[in-house]
Protein backbone atom coordinates (compact mmCIF):
# COMPACT_ATOMS: atom_id res chain seq x y z
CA UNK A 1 22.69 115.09 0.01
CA UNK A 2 20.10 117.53 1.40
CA UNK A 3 19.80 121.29 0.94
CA UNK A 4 19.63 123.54 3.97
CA UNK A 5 17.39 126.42 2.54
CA UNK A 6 18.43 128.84 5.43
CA UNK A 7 22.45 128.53 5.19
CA UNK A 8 22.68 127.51 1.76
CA UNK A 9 24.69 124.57 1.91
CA UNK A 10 24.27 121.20 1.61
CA UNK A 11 24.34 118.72 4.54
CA UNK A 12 25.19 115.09 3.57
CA UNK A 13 25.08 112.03 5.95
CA UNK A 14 28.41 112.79 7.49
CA UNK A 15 28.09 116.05 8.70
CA UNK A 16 24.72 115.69 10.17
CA UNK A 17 26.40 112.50 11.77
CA UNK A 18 29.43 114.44 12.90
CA UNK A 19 26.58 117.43 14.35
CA UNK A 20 24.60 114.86 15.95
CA UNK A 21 27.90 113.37 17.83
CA UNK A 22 28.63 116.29 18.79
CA UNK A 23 25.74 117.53 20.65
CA UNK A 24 25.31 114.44 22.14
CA UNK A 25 28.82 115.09 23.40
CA UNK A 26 27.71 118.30 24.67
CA UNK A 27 24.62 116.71 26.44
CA UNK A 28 26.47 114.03 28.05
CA UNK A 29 29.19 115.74 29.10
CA UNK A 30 26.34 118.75 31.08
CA UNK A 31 24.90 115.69 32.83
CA UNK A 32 28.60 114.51 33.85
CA UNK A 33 29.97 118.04 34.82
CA UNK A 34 26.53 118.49 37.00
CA UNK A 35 27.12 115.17 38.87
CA UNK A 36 30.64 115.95 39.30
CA UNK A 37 29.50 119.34 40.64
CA UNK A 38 26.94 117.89 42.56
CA UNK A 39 28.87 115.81 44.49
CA UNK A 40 31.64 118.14 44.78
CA UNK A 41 29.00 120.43 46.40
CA UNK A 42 27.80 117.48 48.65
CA UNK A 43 31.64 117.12 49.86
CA UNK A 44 31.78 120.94 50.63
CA UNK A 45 28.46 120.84 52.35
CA UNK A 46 29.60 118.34 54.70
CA UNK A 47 32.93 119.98 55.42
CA UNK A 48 31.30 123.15 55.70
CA UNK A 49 29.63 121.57 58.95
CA UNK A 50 32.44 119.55 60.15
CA UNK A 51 34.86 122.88 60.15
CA UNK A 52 32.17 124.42 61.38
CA UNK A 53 31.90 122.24 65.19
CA UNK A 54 36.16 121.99 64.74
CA UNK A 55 36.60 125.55 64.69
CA UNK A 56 33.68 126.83 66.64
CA UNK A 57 32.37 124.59 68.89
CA UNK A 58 35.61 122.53 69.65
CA UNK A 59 38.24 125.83 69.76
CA UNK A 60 35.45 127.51 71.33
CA UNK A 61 36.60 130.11 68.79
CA UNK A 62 34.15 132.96 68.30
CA UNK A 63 36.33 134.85 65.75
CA UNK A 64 35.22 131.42 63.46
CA UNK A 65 31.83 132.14 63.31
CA UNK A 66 31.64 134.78 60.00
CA UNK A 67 33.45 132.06 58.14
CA UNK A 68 31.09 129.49 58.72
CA UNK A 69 27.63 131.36 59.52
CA UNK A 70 25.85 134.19 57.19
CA UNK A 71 25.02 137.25 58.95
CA UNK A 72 21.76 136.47 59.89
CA UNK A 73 22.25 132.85 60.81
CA UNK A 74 19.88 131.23 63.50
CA UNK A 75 21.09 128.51 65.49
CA UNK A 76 17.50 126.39 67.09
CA UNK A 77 18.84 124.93 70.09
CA UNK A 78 16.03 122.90 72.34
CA UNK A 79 13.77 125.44 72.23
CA UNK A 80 15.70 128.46 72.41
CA UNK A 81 17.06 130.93 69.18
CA UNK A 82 20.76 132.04 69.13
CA UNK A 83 21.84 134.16 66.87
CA UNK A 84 26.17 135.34 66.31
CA UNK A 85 26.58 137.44 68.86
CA UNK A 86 24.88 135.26 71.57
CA UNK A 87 26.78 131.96 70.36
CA UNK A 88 29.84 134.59 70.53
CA UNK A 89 28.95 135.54 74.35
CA UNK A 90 28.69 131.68 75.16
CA UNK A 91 31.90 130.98 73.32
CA UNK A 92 33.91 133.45 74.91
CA UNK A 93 32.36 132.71 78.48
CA UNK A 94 32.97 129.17 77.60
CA UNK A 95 36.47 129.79 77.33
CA UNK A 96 37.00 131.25 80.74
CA UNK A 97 36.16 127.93 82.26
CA UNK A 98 38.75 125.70 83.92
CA UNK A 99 39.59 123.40 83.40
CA UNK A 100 38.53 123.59 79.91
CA UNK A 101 37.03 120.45 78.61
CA UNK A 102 38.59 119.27 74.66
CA UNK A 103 35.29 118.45 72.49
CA UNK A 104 35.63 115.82 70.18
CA UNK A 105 32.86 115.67 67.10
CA UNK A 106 31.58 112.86 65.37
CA UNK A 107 29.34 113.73 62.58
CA UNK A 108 27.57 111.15 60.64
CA UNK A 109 25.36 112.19 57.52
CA UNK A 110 21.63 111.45 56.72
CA UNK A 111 21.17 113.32 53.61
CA UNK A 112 22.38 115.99 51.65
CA UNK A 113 20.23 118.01 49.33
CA UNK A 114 20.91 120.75 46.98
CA UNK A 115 18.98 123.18 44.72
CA UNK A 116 20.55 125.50 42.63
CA UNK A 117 22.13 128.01 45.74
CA UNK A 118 20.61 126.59 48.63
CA UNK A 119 21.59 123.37 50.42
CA UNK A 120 19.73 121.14 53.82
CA UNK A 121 21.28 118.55 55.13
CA UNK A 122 20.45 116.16 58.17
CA UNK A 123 22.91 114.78 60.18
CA UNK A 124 23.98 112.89 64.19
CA UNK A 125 26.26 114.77 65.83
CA UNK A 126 28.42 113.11 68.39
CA UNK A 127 30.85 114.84 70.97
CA UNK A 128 32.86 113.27 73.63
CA UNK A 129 34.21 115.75 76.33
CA UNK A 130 37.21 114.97 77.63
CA UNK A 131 39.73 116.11 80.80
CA UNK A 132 43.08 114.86 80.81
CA UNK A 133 42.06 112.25 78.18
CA UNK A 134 39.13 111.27 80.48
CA UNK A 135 35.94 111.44 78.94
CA UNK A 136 33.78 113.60 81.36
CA UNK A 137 30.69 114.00 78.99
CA UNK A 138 28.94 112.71 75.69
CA UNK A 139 26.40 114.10 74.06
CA UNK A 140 24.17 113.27 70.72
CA UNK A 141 22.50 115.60 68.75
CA UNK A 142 19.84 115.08 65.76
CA UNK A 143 20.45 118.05 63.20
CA UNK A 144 19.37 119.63 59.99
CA UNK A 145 21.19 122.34 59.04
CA UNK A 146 20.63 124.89 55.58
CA UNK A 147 23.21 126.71 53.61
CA UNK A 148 23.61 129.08 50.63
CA UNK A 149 25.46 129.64 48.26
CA UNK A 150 27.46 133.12 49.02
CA UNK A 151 29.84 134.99 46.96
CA UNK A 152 32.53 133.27 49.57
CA UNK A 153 31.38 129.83 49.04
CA UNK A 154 28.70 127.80 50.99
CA UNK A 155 27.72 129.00 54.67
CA UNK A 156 24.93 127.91 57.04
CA UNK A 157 22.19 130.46 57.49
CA UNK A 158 20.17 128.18 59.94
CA UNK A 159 20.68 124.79 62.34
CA UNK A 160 18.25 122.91 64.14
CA UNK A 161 19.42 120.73 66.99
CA UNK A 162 17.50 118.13 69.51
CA UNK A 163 19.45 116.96 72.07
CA UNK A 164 19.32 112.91 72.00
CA UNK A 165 18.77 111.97 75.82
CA UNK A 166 20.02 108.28 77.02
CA UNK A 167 21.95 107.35 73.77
């Protein structure tokens, strides 16, 4: 049996077996719960940019855009900067048109990356335009978008695009 000089006590085999277990328990179970939340955080990432070209880009739905985009959120579109309220001019202009072409996104992921609050990820983005269910248009895009971590979940504070030409 040992002595533990600061508590008092004595600590035989058992308990410092039992103490050991148990923060090894502890340990392995941190390293599980941050995978888990890892990945969990990959999932939302991805949705987070899915939704986002459903509900903005496809529903050409301006209203969409504080749920997806932080205030100050740059959009880097071949070589020109948009900000809310201009991708909120285009939407609603775009909206007037008709007819009104149905966008249909295909997004397929690169990478995901995550640091503490902030997130990149890279990404193709597909979308097939379509009249009368008569594909009129498709385009490809190579993207890298970054998000943060708000008080209201992720958002996207900045996306880069380059149009892919004869895909």
């Amino acid at each position: 049996m040992r002595y533990n000089q600061r508590t008092g006590s004595n600590l035989n085999t058992t308990n410092m077996k039992r103490l050991f277990s148990t923060v090894l328990m502890m340990f392995l179970t941190t390293i599980s719960f941050s995978q888990v939340s890892n990945e969990t955080d990959k999932t939302r990432i991805r949705n987070l940019v899915v939704e986002s070209f459903d509900e903005i880009w496809s529903e050409l739905d301006s209203e969409n855009i504080d749920k997806f985009y932080t205030k100050d959120f740059l959009l880097l579109e071949n070589g020109e900067v948009w900000n809310n309220d201009s991708i909120a001019d285009y939407l609603d202009k775009a909206k007037l048109r008709n007819p009104n072409p149905k966008r249909m996104n295909t997004i397929e992921i690169i990478e995901i990356k995550i640091e503490g609050s902030m997130a990149w990820i890279a990404y193709q983005n597909y979308a097939t335009f379509s009249i009368d269910n008569k594909i009129i248009r498709k385009a490809h895009w190579l993207e890298s978008a970054t998000a943060i971590l708000t008080e209201n979940g992720w958002k996207l504070d900045m996306l880069h695009s380059t149009r892919i030409i004869n895909d």
